[in-house]
Structures are given as C-alpha cells and as structure tokens.
C-alpha atoms as a PDB file:
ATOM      1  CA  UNK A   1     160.662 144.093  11.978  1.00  0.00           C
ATOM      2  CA  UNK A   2     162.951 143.920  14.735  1.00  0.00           C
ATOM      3  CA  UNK A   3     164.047 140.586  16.457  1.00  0.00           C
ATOM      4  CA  UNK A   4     165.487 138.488  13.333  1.00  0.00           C
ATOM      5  CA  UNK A   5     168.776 136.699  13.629  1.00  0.00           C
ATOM      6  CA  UNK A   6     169.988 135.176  11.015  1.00  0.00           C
ATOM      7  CA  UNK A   7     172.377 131.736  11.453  1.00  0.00           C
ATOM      8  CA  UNK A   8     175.034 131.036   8.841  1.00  0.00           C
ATOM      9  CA  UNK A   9     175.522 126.652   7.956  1.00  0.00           C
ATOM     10  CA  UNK A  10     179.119 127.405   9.160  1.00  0.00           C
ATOM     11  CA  UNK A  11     178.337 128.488  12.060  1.00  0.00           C
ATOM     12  CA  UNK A  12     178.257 126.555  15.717  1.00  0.00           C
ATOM     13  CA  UNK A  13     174.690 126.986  16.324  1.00  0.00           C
ATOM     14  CA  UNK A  14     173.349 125.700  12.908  1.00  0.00           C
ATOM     15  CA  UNK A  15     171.376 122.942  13.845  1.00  0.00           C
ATOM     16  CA  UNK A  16     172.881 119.745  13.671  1.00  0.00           C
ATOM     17  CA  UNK A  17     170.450 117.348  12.302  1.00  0.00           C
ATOM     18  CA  UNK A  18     169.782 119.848   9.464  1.00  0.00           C
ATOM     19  CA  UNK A  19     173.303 120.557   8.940  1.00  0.00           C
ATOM     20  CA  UNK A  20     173.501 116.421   7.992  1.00  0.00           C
ATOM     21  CA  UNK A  21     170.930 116.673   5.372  1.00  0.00           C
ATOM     22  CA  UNK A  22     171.677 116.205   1.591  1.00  0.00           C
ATOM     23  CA  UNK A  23     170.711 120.057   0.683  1.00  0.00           C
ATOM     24  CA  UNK A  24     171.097 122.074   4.178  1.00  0.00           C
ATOM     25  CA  UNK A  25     170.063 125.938   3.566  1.00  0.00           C
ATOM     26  CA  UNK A  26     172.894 128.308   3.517  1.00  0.00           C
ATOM     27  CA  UNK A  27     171.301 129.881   6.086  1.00  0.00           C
ATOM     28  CA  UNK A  28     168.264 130.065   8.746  1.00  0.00           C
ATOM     29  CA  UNK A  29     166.459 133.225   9.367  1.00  0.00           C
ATOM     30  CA  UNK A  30     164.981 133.178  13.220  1.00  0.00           C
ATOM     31  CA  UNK A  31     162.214 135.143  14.316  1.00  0.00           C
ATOM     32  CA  UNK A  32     161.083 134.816  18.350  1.00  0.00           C
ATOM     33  CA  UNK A  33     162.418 135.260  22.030  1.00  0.00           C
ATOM     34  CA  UNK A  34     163.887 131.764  22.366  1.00  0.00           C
ATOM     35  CA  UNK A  35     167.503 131.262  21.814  1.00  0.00           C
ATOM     36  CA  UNK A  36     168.604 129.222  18.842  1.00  0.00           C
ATOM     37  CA  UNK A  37     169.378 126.270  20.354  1.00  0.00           C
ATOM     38  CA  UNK A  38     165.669 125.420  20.509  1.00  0.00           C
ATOM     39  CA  UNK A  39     166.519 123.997  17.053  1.00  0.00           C
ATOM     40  CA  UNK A  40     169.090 121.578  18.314  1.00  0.00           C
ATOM     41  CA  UNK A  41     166.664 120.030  21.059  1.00  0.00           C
ATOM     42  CA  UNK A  42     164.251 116.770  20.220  1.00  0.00           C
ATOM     43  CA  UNK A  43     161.812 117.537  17.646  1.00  0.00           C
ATOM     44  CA  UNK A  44     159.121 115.665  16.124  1.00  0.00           C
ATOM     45  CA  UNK A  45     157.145 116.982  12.783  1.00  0.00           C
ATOM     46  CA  UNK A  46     153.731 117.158  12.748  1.00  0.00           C
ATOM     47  CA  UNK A  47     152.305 117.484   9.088  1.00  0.00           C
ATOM     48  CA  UNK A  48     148.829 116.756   7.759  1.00  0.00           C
ATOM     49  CA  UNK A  49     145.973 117.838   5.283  1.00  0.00           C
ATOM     50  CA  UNK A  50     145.476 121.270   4.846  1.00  0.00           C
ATOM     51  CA  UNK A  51     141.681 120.682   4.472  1.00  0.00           C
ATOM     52  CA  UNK A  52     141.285 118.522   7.053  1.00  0.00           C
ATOM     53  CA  UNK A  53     138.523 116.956   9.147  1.00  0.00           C
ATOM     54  CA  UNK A  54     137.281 117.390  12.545  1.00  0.00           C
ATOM     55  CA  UNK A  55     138.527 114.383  13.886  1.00  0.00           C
ATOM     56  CA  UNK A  56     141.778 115.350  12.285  1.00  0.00           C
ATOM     57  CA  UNK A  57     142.448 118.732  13.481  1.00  0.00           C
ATOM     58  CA  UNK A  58     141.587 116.909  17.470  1.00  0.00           C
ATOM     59  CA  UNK A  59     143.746 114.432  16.548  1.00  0.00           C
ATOM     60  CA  UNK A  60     146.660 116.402  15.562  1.00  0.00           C
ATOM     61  CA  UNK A  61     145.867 118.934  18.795  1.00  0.00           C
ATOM     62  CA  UNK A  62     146.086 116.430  21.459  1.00  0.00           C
ATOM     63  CA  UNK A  63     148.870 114.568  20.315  1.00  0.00           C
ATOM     64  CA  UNK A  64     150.765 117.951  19.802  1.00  0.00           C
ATOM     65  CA  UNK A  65     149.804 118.891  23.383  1.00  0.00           C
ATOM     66  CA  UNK A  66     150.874 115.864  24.772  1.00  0.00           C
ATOM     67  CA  UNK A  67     154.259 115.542  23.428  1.00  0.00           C
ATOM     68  CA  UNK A  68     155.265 119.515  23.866  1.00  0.00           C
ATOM     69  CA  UNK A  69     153.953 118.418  27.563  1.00  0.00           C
ATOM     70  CA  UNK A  70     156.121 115.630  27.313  1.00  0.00           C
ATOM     71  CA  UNK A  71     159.459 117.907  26.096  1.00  0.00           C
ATOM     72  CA  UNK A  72     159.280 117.531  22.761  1.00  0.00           C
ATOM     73  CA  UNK A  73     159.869 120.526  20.356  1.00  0.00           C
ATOM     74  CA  UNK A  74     156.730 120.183  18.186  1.00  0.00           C
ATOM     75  CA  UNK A  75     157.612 121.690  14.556  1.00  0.00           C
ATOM     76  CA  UNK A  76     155.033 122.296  11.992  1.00  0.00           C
ATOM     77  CA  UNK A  77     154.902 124.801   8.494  1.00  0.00           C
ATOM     78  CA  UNK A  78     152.397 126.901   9.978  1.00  0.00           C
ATOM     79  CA  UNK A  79     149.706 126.066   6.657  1.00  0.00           C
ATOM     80  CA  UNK A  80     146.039 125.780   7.287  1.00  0.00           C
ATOM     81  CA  UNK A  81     144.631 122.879   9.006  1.00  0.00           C
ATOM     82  CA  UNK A  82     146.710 120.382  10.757  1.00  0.00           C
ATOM     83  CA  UNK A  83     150.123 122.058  10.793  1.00  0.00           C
ATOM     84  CA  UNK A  84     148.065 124.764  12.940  1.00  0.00           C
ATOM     85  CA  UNK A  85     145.939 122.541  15.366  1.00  0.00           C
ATOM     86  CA  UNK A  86     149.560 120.776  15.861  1.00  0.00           C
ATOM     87  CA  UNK A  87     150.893 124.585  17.046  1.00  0.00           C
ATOM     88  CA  UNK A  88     148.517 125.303  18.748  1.00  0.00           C
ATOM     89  CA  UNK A  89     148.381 121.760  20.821  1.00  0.00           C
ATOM     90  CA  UNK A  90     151.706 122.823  21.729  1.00  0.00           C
ATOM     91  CA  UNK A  91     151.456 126.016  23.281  1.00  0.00           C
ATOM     92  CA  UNK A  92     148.596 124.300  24.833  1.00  0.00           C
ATOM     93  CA  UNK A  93     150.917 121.862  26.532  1.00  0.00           C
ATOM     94  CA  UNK A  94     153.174 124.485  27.497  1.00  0.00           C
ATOM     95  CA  UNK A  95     155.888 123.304  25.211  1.00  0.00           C
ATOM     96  CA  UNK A  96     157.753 124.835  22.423  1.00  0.00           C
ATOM     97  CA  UNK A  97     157.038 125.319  18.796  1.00  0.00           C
ATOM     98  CA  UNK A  98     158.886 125.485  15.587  1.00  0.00           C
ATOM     99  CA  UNK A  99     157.116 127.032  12.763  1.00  0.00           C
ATOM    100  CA  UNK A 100     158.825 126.756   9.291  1.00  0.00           C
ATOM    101  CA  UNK A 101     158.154 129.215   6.427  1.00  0.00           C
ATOM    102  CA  UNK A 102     157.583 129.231   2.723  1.00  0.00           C
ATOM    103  CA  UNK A 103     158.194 133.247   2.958  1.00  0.00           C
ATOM    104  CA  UNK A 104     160.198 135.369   4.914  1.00  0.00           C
ATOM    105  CA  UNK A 105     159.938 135.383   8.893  1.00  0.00           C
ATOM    106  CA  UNK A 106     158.451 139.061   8.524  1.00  0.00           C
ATOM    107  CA  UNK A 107     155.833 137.573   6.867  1.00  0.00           C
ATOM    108  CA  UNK A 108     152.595 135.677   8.356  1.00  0.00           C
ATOM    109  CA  UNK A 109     150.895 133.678   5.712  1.00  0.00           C
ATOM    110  CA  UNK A 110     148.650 132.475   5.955  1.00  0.00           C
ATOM    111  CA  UNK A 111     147.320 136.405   7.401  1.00  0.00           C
ATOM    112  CA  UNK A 112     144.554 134.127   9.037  1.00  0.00           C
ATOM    113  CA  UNK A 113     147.493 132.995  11.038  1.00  0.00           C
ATOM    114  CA  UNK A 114     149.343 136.162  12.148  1.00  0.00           C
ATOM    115  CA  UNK A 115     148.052 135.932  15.370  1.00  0.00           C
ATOM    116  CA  UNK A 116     149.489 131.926  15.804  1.00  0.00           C
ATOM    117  CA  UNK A 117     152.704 133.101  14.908  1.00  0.00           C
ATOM    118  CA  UNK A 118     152.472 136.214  17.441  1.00  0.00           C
ATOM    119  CA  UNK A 119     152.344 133.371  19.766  1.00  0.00           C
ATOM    120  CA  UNK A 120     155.138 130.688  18.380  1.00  0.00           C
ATOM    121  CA  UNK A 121     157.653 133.823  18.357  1.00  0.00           C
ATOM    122  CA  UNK A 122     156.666 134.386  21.813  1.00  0.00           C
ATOM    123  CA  UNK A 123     156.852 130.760  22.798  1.00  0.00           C
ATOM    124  CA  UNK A 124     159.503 128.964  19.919  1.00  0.00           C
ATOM    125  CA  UNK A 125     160.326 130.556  17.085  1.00  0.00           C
ATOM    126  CA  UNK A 126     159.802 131.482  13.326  1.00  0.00           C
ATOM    127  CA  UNK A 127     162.070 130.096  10.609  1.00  0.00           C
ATOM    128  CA  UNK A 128     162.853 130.195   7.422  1.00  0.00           C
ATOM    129  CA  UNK A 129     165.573 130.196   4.857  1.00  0.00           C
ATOM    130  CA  UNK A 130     164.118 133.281   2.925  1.00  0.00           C
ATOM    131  CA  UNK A 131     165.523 136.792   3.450  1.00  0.00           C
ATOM    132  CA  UNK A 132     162.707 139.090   4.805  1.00  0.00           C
ATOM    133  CA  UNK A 133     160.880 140.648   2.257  1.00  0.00           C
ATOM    134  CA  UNK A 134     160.063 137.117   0.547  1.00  0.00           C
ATOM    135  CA  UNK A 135     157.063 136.693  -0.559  1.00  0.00           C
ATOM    136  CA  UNK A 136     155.394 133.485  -0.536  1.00  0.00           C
ATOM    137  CA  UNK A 137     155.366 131.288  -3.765  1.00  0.00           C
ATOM    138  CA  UNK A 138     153.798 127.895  -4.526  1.00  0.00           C
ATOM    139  CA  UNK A 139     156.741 126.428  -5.036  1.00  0.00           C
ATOM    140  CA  UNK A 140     158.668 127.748  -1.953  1.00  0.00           C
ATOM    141  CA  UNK A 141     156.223 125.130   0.332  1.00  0.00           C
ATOM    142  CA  UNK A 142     157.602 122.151  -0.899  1.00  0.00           C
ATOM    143  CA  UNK A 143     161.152 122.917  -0.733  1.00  0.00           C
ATOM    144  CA  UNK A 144     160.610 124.668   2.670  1.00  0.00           C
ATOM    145  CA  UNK A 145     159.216 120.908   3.623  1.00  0.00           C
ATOM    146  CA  UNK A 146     163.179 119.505   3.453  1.00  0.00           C
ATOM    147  CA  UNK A 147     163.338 121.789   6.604  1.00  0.00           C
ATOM    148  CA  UNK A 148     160.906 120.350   8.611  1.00  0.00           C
ATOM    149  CA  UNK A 149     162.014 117.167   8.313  1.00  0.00           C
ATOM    150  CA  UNK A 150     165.211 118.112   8.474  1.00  0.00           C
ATOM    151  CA  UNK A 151     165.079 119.587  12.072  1.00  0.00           C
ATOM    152  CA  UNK A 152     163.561 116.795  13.660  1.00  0.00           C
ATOM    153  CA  UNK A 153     164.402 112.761  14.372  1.00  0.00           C
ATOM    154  CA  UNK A 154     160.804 111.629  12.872  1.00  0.00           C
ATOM    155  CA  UNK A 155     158.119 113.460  11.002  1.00  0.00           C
ATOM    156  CA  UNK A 156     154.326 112.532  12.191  1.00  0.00           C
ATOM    157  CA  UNK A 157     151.938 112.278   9.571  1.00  0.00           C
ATOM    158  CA  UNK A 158     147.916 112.865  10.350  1.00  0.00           C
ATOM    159  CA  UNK A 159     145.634 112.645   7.504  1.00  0.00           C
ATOM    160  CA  UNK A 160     147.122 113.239   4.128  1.00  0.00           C
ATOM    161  CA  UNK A 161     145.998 112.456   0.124  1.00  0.00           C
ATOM    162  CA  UNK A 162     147.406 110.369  -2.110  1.00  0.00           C
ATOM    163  CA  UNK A 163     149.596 114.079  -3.641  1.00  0.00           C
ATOM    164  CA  UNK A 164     149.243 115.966  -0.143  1.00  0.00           C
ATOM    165  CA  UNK A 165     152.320 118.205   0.629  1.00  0.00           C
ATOM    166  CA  UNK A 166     152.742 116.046   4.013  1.00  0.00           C
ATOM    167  CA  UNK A 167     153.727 113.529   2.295  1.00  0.00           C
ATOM    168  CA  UNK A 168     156.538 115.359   0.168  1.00  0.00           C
ATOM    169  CA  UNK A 169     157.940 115.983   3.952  1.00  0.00           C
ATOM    170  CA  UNK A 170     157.621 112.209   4.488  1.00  0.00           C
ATOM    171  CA  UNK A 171     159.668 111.639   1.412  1.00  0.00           C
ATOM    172  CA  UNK A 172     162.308 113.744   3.143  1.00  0.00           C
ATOM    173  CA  UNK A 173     162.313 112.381   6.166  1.00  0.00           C
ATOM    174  CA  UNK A 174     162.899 108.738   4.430  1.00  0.00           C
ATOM    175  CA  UNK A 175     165.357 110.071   2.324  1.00  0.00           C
ATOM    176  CA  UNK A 176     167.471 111.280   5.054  1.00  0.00           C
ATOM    177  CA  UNK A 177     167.069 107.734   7.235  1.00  0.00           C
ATOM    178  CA  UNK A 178     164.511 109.689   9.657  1.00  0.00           C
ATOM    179  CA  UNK A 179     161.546 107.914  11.207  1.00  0.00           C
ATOM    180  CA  UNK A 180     158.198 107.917   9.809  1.00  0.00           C
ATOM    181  CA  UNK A 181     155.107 107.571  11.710  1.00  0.00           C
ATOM    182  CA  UNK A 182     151.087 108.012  11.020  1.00  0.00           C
ATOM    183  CA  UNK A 183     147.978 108.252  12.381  1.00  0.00           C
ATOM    184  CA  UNK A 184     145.578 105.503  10.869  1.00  0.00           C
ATOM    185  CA  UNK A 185     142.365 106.776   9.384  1.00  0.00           C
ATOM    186  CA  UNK A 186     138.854 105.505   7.418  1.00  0.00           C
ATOM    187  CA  UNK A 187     139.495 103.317   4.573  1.00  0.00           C
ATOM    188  CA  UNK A 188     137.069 105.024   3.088  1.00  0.00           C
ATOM    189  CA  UNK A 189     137.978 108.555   3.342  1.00  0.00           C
ATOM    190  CA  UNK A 190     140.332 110.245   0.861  1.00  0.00           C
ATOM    191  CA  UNK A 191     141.991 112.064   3.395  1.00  0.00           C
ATOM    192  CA  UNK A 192     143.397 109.367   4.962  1.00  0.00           C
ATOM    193  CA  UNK A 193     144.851 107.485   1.383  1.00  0.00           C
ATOM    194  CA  UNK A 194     148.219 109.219   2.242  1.00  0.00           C
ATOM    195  CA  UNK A 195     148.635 107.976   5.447  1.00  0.00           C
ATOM    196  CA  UNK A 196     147.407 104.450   5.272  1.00  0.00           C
ATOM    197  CA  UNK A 197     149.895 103.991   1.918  1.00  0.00           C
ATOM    198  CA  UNK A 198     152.882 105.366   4.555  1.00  0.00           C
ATOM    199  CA  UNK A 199     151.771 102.211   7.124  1.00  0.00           C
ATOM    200  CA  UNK A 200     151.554  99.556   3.952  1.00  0.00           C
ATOM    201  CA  UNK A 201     155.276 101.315   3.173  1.00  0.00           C
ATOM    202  CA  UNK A 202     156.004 100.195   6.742  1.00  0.00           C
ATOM    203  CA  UNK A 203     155.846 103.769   8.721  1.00  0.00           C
ATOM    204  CA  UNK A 204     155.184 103.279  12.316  1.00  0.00           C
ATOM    205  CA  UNK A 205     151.578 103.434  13.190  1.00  0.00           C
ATOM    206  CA  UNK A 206     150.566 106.146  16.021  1.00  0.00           C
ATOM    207  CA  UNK A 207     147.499 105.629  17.888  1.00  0.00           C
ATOM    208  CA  UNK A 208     148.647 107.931  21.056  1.00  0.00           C
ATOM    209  CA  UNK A 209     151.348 110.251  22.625  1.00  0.00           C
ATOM    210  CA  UNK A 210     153.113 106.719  23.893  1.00  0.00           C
ATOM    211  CA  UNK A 211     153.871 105.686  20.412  1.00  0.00           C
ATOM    212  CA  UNK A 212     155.329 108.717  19.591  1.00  0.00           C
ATOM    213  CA  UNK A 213     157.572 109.126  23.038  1.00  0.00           C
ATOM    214  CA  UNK A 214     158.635 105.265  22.430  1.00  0.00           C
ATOM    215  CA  UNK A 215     160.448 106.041  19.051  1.00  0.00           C
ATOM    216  CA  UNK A 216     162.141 108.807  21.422  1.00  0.00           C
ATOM    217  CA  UNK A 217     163.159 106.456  24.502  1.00  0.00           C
ATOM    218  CA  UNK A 218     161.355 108.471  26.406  1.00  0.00           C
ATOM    219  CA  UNK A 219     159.323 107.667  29.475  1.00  0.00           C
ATOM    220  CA  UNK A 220     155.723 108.968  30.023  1.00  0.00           C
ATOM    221  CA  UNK A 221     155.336 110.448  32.945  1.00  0.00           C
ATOM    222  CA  UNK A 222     152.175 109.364  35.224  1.00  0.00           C
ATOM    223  CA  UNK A 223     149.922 112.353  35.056  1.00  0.00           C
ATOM    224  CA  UNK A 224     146.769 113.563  36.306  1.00  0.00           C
ATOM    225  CA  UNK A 225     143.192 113.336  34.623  1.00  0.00           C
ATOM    226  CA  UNK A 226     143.163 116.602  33.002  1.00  0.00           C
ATOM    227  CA  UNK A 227     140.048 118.829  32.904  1.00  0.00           C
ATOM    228  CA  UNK A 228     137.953 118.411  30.367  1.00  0.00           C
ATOM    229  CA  UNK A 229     134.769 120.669  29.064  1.00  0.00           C
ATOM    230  CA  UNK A 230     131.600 119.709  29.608  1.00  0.00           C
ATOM    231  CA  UNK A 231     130.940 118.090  26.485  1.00  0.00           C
ATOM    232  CA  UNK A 232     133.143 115.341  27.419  1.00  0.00           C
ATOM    233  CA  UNK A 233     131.400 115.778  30.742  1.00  0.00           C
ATOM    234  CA  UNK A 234     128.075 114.641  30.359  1.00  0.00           C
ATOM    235  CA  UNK A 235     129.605 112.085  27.742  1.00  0.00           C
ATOM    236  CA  UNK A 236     131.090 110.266  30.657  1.00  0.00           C
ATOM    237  CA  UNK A 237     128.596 110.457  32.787  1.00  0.00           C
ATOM    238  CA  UNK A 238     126.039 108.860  30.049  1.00  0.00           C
ATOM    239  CA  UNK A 239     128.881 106.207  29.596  1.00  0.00           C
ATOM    240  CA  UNK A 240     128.796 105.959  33.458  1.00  0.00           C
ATOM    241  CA  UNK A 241     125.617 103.633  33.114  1.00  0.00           C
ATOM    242  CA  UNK A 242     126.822 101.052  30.005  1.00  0.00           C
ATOM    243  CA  UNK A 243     128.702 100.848  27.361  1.00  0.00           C
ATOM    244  CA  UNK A 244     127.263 102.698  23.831  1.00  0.00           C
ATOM    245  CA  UNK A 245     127.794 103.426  20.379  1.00  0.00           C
ATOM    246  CA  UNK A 246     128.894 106.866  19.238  1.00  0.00           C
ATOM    247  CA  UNK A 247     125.687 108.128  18.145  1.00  0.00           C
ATOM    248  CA  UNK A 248     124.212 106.684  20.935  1.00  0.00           C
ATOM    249  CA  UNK A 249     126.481 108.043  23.620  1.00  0.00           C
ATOM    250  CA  UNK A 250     126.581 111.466  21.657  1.00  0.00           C
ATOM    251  CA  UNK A 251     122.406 111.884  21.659  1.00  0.00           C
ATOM    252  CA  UNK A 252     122.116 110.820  25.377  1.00  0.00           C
ATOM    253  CA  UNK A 253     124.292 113.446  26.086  1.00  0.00           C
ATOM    254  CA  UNK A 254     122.042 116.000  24.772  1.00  0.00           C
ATOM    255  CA  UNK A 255     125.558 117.081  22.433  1.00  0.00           C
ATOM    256  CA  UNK A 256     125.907 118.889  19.268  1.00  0.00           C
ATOM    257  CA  UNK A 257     127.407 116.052  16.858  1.00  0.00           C
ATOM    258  CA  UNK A 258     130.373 117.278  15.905  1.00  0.00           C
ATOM    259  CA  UNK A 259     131.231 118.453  19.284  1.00  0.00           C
ATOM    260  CA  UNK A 260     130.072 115.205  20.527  1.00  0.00           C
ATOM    261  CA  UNK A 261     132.341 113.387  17.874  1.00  0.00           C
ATOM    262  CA  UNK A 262     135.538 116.088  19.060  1.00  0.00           C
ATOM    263  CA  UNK A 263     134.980 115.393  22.963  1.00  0.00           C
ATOM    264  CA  UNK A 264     134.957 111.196  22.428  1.00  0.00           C
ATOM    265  CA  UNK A 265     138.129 111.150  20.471  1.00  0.00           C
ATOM    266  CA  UNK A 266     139.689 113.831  22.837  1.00  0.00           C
ATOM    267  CA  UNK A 267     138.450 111.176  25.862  1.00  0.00           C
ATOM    268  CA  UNK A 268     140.004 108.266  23.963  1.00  0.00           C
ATOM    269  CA  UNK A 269     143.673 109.840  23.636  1.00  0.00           C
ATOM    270  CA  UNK A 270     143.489 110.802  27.048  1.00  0.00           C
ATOM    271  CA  UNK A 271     142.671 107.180  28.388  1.00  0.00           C
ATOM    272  CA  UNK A 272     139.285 107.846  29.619  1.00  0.00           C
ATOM    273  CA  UNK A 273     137.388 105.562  27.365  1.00  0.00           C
ATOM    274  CA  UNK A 274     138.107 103.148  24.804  1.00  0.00           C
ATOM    275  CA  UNK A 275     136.490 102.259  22.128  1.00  0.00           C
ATOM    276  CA  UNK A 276     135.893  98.000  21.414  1.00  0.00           C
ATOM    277  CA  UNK A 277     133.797  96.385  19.014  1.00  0.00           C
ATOM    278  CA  UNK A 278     131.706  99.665  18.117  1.00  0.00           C
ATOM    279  CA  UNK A 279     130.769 100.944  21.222  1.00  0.00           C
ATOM    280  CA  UNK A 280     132.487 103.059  23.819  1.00  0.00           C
ATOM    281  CA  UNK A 281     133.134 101.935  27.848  1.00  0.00           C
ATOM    282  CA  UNK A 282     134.990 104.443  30.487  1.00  0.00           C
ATOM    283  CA  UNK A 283     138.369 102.903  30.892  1.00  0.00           C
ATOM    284  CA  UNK A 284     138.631 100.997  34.004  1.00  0.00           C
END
C-alpha cells in the first residue's frame, strides 16, 4: 500500500507530547494525506465501550462533532462502538481525526471498518507503531492504548465497565499527569460502572462540548441552530405546547423509541431542550 511514512522518536516531527511519555514507540507508522504535524496539534481522546448503547454511541458522536468543529484533533483506536461514533462525529464536524492501531496501518480491523478508515486517511490519518504486515493481536490493543493517550492533553471517557479497555487508556493518561474527563451515566447500568468510578477518582465530569473546550482554554464560538432530522422535528414541535416526559414527548411525536430516545439527547447537547425534574422543556 502506497502512502505510509514512517517517523523515527529522534526525529523533529515526532510528536511532542508522545515523545514525553514514560515508554514513547521507537517509531510511528502514518497512513493518510495530512502532513504529520496533525499529531502535534490539540487533541483530545475519545474512548468508550465497545458494546455500547444507543445513547452512548449519540453521545460520543455529538460531542466528537462538536469539538473537531471546534479545532480539536479528535483521536480514537478505531474499535467497535464508541471509538467509531467518536470518528465519525468528527468528520462530521469537518475536523480532523486520529485513528490509532493495534495492527499495521495497511491493515483495517475491524474489516467492518475499512471504509471509516478510507475516510480518516483522507481526512487525518492512520497510526500505528507496527510495521505493515502486523497482524492484529489481543494484546497489541492495550499497549496501542499508551498512544492514544499519549498524543493528546486529556483522554474523554464515555461509557466504560468496571475492566473496559477505555479505562486502561485512562490509566495512561493519569500516569502521564494528563487530564481525565467522563461522561456521567445510569447508576444502574453496567456500562457506565467505569466511568462513574473515574468521577468518584475525581476525573472531570463532561456533560457538553463546553466542558471539554474549558479544560482547553478555548472559547466556544456562538453558532447557529444546526439542522436537525425530522425526528427531532416533530419532537420540538410536541414540546412546543408543554413541557413532557420522555416517553411522553417520544409517543406524541408519533417516533420510533429508540430514534425518539437518539433525537432528545442529540436536542439536549445542542441546547435546544433541557431536561429538569423528569420532563423535557425547549430551552428558552
């Protein structure tokens, strides 16, 4: 496959933060149009639950979208679940993307994904510390991980198990004096043990883009209402006459449920309603 570089830890454009960490790679293998010094601009990891739910993959695509819209390099390990919804939020945005690989950069694994990373070459870029040829191996994931954090100046956890991967990068991140943040979730959902444990631990607690861009110093810019689809739609213009419960607001609106459940938290990040004692209001 044509189009790999490969960057040596000696060399000028090795990126910084990763050069500081306590095991750097020897070297990076780069796969994509961008030049290398993508890797040396703001980052912020995105991890999560490979099995995630639906309110976690929405979660993990608006955010994503909003802070690649918002100039942050988004960089994610390309897995199943929310490392993808975090990629794809950011070539929604219009940002870039760092994907980081348990295998070598020829390589798309998961195959599901070889069309993702057609578009992160395109967009960011593919990395790895592997060779080409390298297969992946369970035990290439976690030490990849190191990487992830290692590029970036905090690592963003959404929904993750009490032994999820995510938080082996969250280890890393700590490790190496990096920030730490997470998305609450259900006390009484088992993919959110991970996460609530990191905000007992003290991580910083994300409930939108803001929080994120705050850590950063930097400045949200005032933007237009976005389109939305017309889910989210007819869920406004049911919320339009009162305020109502989920499942109220969802069934008015003549939704499917879990595209009902979607639209509302997609409305919620963006600012459009908020959600108080149980029941939902369009935000004044």
């Amino acid at each position: 496959m044509t189009g790999i570089r490969c960057i040596r830890r000696r060399e000028p454009s090795f990126p910084r933060l990763l050069a500081a960490i306590h095991d750097p790679p020897p070297a990076l293998y780069l796969r994509g149009s961008t030049t290398p010094d993508l890797l040396d601009r703001p980052a912020i990891a995105v991890v999560g639950a490979r099995a995630c739910s639906s309110y976690g993959r929405s979660v993990a695509r608006s955010l994503a979208r909003d802070l690649a819209a918002a100039g942050l390099v988004v960089v994610s390990g390309m897995a199943r679940g929310i490392d993808g919804e975090a990629h794809r939020g950011a070539l929604e945005g219009r940002g870039a993307t760092i994907a980081v690989l348990g295998c070598g950069v020829d390589r798309a694994y998961p195959a599901a994904h070889a069309e993702l990373a057609r578009r992160i070459a395109e967009a960011g870029l593919l990395v790895s510390e592997y060779e080409s040829g390298v297969e992946p191996a369970p035990w290439r994931f976690p030490a990849r991980n190191r990487i992830i954090a290692g590029l970036c100046q905090a690592t963003l956890v959404i929904e993750a198990r009490e032994r999820s991967g995510a938080l082996i990068t969250a280890d890393f991140a700590l490790e190496e004096g990096r920030e730490v943040l997470a998305v609450p979730g259900e006390i009484t959902s088992s993919l959110s043990a991970g996460t609530n444990a990191l905000l007992r631990l003290g991580a910083t607690p994300v409930t939108c883009c803001e929080d994120v861009l705050e850590v950063y110093g930097i400045e949200p810019a005032p933007a237009a209402k976005a389109a939305i689809g017309p889910t989210a739609e007819a869920i406004l213009e049911r919320l339009g006459g009162g305020a109502l419960t989920g499942d109220e607001v969802v069934r008015a609106s003549g939704s499917d449920p879990g595209a009902g459940a979607a639209a509302l938290v997609a409305l919620e990040l963006a600012g459009r309603v908020t959600l108080e004692d149980g029941v939902y209001r369009v935000a004044v």
